[in-house]
N, C-alpha and C. Protein backbone atom coordinates (compact mmCIF):
# COMPACT_ATOMS: atom_id res chain seq x y z
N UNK A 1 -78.17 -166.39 14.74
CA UNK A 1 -79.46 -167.07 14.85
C UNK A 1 -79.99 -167.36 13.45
N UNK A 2 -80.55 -168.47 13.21
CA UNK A 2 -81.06 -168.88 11.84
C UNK A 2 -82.59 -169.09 12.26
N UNK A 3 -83.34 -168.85 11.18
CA UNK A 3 -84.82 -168.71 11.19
C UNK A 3 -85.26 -168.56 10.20
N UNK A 4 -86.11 -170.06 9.60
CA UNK A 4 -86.68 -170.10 8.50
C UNK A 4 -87.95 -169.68 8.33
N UNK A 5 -88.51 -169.02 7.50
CA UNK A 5 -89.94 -168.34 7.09
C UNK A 5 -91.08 -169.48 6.89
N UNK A 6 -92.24 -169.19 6.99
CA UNK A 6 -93.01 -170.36 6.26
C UNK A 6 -93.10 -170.10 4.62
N UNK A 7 -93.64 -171.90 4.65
CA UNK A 7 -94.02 -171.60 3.17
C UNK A 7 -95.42 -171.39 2.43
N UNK A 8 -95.06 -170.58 1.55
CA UNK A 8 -96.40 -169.89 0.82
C UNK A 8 -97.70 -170.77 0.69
N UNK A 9 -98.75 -170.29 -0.42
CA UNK A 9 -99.53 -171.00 -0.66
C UNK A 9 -99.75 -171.68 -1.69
N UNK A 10 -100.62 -172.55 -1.98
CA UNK A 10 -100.84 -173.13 -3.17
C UNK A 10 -100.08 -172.42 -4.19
N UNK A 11 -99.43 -173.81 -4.52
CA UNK A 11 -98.38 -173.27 -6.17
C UNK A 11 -99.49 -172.38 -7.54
N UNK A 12 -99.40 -171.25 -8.14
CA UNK A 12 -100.10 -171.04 -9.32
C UNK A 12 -99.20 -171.20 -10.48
N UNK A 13 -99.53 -171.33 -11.29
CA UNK A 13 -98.98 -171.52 -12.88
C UNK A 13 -98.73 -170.25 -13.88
N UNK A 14 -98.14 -170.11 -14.18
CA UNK A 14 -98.04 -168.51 -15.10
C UNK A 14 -97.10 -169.39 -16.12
N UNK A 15 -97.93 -168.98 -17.60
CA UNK A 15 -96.39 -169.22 -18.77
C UNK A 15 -96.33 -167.94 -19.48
N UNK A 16 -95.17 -167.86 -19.88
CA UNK A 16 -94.62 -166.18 -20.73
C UNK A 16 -95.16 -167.16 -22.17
N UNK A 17 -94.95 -166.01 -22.98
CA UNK A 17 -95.09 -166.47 -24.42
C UNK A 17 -93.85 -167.45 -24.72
N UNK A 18 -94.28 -168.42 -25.32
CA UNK A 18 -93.25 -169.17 -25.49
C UNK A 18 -92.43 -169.47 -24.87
N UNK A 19 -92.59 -169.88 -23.57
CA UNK A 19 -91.93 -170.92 -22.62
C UNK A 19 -92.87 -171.74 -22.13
N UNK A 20 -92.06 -172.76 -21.21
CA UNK A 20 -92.80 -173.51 -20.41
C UNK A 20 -93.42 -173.25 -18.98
N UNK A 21 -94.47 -173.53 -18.34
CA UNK A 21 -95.03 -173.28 -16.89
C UNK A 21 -93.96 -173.79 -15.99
N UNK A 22 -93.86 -172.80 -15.29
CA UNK A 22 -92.73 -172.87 -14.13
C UNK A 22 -93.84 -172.93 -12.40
N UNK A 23 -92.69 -174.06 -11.96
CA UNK A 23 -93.28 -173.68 -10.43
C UNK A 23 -92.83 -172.09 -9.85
N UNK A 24 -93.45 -171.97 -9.03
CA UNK A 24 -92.96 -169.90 -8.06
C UNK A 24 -92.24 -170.92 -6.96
N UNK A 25 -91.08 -169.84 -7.00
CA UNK A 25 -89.81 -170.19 -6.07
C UNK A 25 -90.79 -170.51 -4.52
N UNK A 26 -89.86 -171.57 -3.22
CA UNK A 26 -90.76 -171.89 -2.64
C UNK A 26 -90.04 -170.52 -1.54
N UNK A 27 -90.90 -170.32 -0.51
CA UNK A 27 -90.94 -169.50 0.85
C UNK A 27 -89.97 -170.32 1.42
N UNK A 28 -88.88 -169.82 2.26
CA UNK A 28 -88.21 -170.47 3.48
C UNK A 28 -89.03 -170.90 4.05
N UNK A 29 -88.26 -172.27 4.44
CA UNK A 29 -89.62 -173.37 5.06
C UNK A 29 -89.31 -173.57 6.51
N UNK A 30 -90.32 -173.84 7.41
CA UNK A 30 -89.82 -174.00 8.82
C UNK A 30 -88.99 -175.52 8.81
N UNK A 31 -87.98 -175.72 9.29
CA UNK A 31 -87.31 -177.03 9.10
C UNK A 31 -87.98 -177.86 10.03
N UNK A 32 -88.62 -177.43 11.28
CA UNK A 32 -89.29 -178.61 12.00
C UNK A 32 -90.64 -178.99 11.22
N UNK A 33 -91.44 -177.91 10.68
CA UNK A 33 -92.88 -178.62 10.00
C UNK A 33 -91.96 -179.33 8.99
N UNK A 34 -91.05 -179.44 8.50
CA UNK A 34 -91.18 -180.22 6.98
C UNK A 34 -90.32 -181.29 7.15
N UNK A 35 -90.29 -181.57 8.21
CA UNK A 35 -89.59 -182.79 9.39
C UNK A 35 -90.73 -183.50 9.83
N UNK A 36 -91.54 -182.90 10.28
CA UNK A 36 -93.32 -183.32 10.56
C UNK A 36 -93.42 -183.96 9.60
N UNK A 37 -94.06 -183.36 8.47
CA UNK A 37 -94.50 -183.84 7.11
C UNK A 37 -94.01 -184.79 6.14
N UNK A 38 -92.99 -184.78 6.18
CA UNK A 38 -92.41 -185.80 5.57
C UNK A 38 -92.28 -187.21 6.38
N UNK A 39 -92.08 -187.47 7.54
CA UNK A 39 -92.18 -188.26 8.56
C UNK A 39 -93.72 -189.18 8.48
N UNK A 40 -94.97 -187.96 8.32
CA UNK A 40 -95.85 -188.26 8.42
C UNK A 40 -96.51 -189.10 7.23
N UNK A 41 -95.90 -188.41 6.07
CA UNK A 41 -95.73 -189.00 4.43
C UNK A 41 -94.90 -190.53 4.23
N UNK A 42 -94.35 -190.73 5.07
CA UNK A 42 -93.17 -191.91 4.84
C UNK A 42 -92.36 -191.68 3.69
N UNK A 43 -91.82 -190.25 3.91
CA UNK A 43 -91.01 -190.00 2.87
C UNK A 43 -89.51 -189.35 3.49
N UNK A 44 -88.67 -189.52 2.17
CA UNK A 44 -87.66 -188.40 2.72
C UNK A 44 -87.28 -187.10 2.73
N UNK A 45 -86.69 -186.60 4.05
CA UNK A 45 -87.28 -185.45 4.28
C UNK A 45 -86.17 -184.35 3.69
N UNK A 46 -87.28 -183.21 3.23
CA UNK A 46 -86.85 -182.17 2.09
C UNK A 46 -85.54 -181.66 3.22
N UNK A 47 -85.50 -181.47 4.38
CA UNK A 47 -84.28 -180.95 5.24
C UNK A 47 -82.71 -181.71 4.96
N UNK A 48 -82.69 -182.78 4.45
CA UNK A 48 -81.88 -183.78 3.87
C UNK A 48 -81.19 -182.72 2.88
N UNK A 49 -81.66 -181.83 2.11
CA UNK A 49 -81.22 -181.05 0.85
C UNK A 49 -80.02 -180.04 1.59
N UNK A 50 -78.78 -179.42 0.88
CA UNK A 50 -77.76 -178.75 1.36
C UNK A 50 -79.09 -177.50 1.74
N UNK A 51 -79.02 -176.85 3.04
CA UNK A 51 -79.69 -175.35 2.92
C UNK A 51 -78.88 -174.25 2.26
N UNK A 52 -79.51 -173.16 1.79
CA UNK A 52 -79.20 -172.28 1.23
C UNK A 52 -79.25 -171.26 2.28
N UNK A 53 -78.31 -170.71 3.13
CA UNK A 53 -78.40 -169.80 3.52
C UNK A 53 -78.33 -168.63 3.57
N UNK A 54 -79.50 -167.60 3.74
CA UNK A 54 -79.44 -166.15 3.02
C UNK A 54 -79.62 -165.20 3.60
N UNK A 55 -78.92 -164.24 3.76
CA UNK A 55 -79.88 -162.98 5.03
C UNK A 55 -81.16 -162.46 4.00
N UNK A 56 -82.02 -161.47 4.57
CA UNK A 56 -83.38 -161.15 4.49
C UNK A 56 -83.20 -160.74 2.97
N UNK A 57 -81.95 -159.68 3.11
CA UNK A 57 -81.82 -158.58 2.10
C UNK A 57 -81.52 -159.48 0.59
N UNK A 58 -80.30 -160.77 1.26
CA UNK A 58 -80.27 -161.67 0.56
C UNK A 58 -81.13 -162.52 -1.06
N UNK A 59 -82.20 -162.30 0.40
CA UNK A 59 -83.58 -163.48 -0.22
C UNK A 59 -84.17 -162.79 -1.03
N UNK A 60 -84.15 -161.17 -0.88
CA UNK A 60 -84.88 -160.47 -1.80
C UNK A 60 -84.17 -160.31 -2.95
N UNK A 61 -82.87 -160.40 -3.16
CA UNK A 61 -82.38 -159.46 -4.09
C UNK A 61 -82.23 -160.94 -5.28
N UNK A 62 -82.57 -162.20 -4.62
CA UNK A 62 -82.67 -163.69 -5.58
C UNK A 62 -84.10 -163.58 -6.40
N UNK A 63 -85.15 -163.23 -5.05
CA UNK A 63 -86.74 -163.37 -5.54
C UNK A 63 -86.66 -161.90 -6.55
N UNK A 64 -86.30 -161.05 -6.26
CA UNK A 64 -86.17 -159.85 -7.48
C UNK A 64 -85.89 -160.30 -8.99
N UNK A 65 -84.37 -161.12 -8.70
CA UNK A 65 -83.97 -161.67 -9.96
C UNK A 65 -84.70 -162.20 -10.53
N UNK A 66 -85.08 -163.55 -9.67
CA UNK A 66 -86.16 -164.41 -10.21
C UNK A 66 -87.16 -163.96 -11.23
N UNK A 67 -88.07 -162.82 -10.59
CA UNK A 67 -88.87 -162.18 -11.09
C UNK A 67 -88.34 -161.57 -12.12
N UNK A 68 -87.58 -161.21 -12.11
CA UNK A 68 -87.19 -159.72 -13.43
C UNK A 68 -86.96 -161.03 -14.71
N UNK A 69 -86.71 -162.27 -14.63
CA UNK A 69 -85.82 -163.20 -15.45
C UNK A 69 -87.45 -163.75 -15.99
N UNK A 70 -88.20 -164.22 -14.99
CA UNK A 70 -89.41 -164.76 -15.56
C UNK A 70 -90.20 -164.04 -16.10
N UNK A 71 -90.39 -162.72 -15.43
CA UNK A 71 -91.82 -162.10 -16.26
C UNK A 71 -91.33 -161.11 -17.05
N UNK A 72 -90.08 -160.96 -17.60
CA UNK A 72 -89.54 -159.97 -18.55
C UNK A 72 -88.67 -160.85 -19.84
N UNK A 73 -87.63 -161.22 -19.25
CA UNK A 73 -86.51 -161.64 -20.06
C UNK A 73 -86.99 -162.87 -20.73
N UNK A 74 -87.43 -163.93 -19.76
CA UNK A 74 -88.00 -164.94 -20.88
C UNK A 74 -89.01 -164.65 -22.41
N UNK A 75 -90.23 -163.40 -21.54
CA UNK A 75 -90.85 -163.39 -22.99
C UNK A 75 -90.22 -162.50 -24.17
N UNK A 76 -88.86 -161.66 -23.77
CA UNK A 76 -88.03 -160.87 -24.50
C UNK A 76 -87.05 -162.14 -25.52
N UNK A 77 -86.79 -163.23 -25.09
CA UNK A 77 -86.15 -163.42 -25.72
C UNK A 77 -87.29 -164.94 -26.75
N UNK A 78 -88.38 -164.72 -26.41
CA UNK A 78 -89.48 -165.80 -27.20
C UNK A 78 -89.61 -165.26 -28.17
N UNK A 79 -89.84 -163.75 -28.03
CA UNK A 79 -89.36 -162.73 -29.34
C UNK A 79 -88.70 -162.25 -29.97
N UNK A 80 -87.94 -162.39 -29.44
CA UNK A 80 -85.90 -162.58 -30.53
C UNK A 80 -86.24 -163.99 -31.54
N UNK A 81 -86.29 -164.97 -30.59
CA UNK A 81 -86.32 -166.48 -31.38
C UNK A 81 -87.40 -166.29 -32.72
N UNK A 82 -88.69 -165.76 -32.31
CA UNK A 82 -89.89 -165.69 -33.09
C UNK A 82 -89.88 -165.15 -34.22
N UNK A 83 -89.01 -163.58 -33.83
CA UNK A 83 -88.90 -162.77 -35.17
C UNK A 83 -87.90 -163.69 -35.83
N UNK A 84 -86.68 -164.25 -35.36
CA UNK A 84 -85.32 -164.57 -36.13
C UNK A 84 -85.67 -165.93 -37.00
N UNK A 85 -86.97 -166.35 -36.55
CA UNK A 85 -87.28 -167.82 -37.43
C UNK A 85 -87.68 -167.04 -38.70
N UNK A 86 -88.65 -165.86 -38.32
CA UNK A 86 -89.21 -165.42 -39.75
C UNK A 86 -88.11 -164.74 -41.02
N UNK A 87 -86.77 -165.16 -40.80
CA UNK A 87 -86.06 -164.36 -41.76
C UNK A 87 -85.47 -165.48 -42.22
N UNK A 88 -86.05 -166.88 -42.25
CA UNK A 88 -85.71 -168.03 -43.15
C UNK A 88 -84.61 -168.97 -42.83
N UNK A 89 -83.76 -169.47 -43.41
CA UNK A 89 -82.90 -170.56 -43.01
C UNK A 89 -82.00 -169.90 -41.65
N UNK A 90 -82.12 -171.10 -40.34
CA UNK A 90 -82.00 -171.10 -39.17
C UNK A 90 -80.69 -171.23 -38.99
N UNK A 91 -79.97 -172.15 -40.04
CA UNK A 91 -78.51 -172.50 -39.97
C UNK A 91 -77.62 -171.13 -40.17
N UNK A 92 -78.20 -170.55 -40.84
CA UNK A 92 -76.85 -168.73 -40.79
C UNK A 92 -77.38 -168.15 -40.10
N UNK A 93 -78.25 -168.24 -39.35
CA UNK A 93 -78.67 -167.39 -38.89
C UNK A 93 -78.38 -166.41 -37.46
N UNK A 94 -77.58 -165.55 -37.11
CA UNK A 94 -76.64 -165.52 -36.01
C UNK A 94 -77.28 -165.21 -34.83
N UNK A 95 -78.55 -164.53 -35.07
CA UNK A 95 -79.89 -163.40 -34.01
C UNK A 95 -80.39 -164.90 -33.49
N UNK A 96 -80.68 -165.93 -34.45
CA UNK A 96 -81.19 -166.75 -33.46
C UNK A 96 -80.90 -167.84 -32.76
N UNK A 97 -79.23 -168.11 -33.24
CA UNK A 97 -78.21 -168.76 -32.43
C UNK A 97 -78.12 -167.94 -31.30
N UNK A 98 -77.35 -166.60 -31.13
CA UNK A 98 -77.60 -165.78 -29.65
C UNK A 98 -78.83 -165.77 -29.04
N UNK A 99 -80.13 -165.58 -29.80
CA UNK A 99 -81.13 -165.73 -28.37
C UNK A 99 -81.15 -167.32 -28.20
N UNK A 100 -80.94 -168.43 -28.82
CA UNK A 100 -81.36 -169.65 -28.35
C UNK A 100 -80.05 -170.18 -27.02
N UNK A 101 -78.95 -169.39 -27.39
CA UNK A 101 -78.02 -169.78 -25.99
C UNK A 101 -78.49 -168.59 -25.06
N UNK A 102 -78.83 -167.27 -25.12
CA UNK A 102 -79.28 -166.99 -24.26
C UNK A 102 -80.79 -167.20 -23.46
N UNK A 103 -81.29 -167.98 -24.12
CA UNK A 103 -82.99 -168.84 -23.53
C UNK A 103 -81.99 -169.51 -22.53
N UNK A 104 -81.11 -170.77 -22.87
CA UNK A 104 -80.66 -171.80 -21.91
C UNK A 104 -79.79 -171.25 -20.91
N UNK A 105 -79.17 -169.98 -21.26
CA UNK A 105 -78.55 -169.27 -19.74
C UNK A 105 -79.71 -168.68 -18.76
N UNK A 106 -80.79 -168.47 -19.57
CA UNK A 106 -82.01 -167.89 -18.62
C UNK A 106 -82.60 -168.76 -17.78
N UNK A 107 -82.78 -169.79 -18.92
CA UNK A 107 -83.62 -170.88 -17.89
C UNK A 107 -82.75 -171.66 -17.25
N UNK A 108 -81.38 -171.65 -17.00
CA UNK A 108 -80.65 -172.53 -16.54
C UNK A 108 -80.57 -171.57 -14.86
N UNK A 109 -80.14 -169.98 -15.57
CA UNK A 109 -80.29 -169.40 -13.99
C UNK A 109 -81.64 -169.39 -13.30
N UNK A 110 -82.71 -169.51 -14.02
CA UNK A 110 -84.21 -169.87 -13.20
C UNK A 110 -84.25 -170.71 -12.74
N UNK A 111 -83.68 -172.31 -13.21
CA UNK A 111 -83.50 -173.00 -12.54
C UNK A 111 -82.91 -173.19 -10.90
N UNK A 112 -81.96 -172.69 -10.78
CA UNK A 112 -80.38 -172.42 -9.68
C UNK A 112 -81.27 -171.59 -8.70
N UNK A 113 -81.80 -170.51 -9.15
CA UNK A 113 -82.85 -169.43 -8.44
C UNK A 113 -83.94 -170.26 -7.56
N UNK A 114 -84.29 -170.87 -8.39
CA UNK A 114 -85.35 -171.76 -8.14
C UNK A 114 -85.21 -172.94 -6.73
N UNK A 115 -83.87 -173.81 -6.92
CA UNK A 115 -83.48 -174.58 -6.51
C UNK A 115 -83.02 -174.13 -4.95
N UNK A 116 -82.07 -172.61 -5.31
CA UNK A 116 -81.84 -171.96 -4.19
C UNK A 116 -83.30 -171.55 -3.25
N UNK A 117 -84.11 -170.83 -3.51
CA UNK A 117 -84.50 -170.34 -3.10
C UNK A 117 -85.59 -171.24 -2.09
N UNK A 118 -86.10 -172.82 -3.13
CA UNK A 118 -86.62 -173.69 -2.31
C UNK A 118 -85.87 -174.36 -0.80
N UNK A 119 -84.82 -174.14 -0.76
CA UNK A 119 -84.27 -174.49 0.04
C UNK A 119 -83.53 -173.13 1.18
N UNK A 120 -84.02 -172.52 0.82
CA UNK A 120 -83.66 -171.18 1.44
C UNK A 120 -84.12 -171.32 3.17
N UNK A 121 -82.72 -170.71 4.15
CA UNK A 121 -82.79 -170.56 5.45
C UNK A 121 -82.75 -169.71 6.04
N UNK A 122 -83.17 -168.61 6.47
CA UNK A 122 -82.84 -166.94 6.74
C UNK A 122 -82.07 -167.13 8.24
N UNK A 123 -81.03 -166.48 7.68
CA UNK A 123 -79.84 -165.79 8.76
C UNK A 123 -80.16 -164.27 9.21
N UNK A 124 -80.17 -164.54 10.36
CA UNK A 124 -80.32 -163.44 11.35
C UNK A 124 -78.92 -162.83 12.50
N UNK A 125 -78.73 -161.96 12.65
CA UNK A 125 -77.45 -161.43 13.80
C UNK A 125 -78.07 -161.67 14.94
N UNK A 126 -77.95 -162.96 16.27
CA UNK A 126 -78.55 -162.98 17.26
C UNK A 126 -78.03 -162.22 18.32
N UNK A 127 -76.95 -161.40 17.75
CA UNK A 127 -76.44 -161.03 19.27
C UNK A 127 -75.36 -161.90 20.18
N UNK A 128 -75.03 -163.03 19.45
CA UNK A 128 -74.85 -163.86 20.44
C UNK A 128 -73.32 -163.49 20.91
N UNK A 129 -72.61 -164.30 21.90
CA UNK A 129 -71.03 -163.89 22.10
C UNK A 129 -70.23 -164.95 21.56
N UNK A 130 -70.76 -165.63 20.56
CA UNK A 130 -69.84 -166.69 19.81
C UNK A 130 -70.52 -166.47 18.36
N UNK A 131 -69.19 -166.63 17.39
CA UNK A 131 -68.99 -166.54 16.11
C UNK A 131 -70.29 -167.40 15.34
N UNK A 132 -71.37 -166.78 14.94
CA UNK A 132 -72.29 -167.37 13.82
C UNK A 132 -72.60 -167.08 12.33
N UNK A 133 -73.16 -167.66 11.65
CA UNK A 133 -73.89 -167.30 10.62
C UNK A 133 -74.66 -165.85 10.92
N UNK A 134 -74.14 -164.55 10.42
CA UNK A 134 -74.62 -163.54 10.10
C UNK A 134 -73.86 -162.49 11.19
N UNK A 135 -73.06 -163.22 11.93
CA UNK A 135 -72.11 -162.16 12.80
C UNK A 135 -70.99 -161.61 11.65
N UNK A 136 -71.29 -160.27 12.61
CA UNK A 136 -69.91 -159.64 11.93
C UNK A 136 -68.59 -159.44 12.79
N UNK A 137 -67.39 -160.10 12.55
CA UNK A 137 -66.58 -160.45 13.47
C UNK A 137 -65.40 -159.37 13.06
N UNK A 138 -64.53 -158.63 13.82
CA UNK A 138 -63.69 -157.74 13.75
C UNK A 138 -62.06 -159.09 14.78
N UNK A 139 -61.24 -158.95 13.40
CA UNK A 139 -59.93 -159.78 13.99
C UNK A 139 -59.11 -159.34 13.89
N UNK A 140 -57.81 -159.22 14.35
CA UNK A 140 -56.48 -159.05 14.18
C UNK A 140 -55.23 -159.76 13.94
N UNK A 141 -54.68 -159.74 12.77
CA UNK A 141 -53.77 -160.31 12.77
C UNK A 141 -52.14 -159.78 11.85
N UNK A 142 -51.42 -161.11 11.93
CA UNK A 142 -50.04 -159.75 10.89
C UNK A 142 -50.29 -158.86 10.24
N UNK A 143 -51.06 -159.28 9.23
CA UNK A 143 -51.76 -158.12 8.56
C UNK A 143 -52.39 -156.73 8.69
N UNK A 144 -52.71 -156.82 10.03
CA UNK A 144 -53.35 -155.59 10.66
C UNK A 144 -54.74 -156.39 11.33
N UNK A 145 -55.42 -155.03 11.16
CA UNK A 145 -57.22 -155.30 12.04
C UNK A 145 -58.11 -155.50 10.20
N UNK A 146 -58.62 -156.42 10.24
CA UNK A 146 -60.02 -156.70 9.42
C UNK A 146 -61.70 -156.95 9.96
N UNK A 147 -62.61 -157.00 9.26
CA UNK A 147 -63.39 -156.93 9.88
C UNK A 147 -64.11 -158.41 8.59
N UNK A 148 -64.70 -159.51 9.09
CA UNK A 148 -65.20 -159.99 8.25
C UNK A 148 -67.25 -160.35 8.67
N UNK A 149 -68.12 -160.47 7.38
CA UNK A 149 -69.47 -160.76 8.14
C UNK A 149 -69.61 -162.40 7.88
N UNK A 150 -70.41 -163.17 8.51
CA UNK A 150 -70.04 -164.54 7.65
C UNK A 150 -71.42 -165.08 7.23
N UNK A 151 -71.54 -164.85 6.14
CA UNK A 151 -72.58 -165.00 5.53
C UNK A 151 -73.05 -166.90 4.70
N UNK A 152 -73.71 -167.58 3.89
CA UNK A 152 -73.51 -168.08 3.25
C UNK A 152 -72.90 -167.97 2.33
N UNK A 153 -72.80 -169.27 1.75
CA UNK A 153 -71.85 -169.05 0.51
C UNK A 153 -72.31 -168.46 -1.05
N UNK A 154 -74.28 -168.59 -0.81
CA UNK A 154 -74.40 -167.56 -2.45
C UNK A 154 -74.31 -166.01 -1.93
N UNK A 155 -74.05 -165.54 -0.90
CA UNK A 155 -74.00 -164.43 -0.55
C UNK A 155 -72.46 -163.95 -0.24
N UNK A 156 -71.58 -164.72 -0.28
CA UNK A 156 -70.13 -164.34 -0.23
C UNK A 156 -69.39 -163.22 -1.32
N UNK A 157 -69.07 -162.28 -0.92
CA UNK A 157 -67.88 -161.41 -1.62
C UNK A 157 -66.81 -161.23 -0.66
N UNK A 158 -65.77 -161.92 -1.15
CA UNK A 158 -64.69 -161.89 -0.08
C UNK A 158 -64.24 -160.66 -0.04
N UNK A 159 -63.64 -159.27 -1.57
CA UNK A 159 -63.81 -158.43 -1.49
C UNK A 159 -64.07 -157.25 -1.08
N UNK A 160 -65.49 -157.98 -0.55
CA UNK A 160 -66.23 -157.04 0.32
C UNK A 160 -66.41 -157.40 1.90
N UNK A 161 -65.21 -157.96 1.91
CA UNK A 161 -65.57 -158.84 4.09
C UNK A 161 -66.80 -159.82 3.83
N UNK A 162 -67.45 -160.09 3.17
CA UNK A 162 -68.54 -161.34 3.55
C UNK A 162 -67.99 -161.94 2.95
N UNK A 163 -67.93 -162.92 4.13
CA UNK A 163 -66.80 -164.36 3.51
C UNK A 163 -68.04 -165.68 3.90
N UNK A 164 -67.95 -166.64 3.69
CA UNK A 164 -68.73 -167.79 3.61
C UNK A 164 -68.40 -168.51 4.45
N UNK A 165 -69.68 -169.39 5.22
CA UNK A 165 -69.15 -170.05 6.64
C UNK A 165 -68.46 -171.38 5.95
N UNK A 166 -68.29 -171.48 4.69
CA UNK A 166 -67.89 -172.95 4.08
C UNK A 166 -65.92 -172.53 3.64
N UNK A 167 -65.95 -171.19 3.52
CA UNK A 167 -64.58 -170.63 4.03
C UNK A 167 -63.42 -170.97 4.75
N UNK A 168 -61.86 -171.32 4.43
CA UNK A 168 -61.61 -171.41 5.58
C UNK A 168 -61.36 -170.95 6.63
N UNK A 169 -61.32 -169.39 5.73
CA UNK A 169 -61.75 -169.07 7.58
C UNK A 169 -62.68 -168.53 8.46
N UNK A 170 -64.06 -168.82 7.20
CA UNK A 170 -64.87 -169.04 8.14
C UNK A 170 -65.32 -170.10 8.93
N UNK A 171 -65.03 -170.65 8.54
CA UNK A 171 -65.43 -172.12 9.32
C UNK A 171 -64.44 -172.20 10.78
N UNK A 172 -63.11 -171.49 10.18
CA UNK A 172 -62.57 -171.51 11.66
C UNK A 172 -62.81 -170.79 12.65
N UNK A 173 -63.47 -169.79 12.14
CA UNK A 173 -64.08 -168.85 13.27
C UNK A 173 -65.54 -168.79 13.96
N UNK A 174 -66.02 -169.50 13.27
CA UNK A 174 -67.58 -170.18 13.47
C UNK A 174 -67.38 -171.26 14.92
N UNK A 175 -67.86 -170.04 15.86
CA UNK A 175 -68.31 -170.90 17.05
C UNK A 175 -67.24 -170.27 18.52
N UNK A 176 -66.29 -169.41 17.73
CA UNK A 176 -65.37 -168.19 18.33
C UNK A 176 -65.98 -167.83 19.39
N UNK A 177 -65.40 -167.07 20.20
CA UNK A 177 -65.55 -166.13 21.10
C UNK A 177 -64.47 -164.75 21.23
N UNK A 178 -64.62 -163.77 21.78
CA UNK A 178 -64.15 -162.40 21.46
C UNK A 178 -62.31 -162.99 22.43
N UNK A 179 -61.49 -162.70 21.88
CA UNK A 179 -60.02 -163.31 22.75
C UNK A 179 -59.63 -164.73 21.87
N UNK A 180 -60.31 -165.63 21.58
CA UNK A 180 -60.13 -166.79 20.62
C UNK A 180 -58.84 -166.60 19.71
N UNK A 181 -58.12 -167.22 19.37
CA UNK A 181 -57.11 -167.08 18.24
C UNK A 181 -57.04 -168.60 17.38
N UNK A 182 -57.66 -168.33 16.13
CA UNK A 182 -57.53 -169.45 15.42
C UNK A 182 -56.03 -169.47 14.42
N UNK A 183 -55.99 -170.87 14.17
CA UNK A 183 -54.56 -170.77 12.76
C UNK A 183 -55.60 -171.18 11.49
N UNK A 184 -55.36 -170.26 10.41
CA UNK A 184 -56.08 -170.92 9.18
C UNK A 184 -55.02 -171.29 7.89
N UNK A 185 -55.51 -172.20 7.87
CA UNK A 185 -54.84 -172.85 6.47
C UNK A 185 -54.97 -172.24 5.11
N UNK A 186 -54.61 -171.54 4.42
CA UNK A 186 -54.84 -170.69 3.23
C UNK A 186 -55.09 -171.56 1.82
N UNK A 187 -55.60 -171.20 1.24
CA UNK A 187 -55.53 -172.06 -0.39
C UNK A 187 -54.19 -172.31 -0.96
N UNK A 188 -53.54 -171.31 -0.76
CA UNK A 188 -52.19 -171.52 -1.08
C UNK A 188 -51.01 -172.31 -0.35
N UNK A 189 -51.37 -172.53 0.95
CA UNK A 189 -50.57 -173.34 1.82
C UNK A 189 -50.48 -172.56 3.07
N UNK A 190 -49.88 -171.76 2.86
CA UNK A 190 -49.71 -170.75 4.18
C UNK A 190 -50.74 -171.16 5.18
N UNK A 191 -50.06 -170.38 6.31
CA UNK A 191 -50.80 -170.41 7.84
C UNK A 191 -50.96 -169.20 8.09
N UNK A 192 -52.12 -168.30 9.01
CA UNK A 192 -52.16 -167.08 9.15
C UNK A 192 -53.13 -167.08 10.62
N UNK A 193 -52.45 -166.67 11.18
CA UNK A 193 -53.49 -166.68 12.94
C UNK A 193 -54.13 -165.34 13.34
N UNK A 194 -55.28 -166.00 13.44
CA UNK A 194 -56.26 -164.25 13.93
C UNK A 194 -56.82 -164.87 15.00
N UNK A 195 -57.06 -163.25 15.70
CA UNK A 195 -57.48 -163.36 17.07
C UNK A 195 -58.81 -162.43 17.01
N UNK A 196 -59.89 -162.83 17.99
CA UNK A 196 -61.51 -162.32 17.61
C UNK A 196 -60.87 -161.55 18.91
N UNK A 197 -61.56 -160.20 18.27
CA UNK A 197 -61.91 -158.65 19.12
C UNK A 197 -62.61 -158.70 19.19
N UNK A 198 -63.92 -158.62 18.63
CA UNK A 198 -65.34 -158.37 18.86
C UNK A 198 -65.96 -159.31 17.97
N UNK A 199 -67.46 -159.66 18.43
CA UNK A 199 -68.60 -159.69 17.89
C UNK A 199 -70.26 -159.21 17.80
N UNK A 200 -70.54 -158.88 16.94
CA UNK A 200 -71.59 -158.13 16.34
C UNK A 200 -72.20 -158.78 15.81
């Protein structure tokens, strides 16, 4: 089951020392109001954008980042740059070559954070008896028994069983039922057939 949050309130403005005013990441948006709204705007509608799909735990552990990157690290490194101007010619200077590429890795991941998070869709486990976004599916195949969850793709560690419904094999198992046996095509060429035991 997928289920988007509303979105917040009026945007506020905050700047760190020495950066620029950033918008606050937006709230998962209901996809039918912003189908409304845009319709009603004669515009095109923000649902048009790839969604970002995230479980709960997901969404927090982005808006955490977010936060820890904006209201810490940016003004940490306005003060790297600040002190490293005061020690004179900029061209040898090595303290403020490293903080000025690490400003543009900061604000480049605030950006991505940002981008993600406006577009953010919350994945939920509905219970259901066919293979979705946020089921955790237990399969069998040559290999033995695995168990995979199928998450989006900024939330994927294959590693760790959360594999991505953009996967191939998640995508082949997306929409399964428990007895199902799919063939998946591997990156490497190979074929490998699993069969769904359960879903959770």
């Amino acid at each position: 089951m997928i289920r988007a949050g509303r979105t917040s309130g009026a945007p506020s403005t905050v700047a760190a020392r020495g950066s620029f005013p950033y918008p606050p990441p937006h709230r998962p948006r209901r996809v039918a109001d912003a189908r409304r709204a845009a319709d009603t705007l004669g515009v095109a509608s923000p649902v048009n954008n790839k969604p970002t799909y995230l479980s709960r735990e997901g969404e927090a552990a982005l808006r955490a980042e977010h936060e820890e990157l904006v209201s810490a690290r940016r003004a940490e490194i306005a003060a790297r740059i600040h002190d490293a101007k005061e020690h004179g010619d900029l061209s040898e200077n090595a303290e403020y070559e490293e903080a000025k590429n690490e400003q543009a890795f900061v604000e480049g991941r605030i950006q991505t954070l940002e981008a993600m998070l406006k577009t953010a869709v919350i994945i939920e486990n509905s219970g259901s008896e066919h293979v979705a976004l946020g089921s955790v599916v237990a399969v069998e195949s040559i290999d033995g028994d695995e168990t995979f969850m199928i998450v989006g793709s900024a939330e994927a560690r294959p590693a760790e069983g959360r594999i991505s419904n953009e996967s191939p094999v998640g995508r082949a198992l997306l929409g399964r039922k428990a007895g199902d046996t799919v063939t998946v095509k591997l990156p490497n060429g190979s074929d490998i057939m699993y069969t769904v035991t359960s879903i959770s």
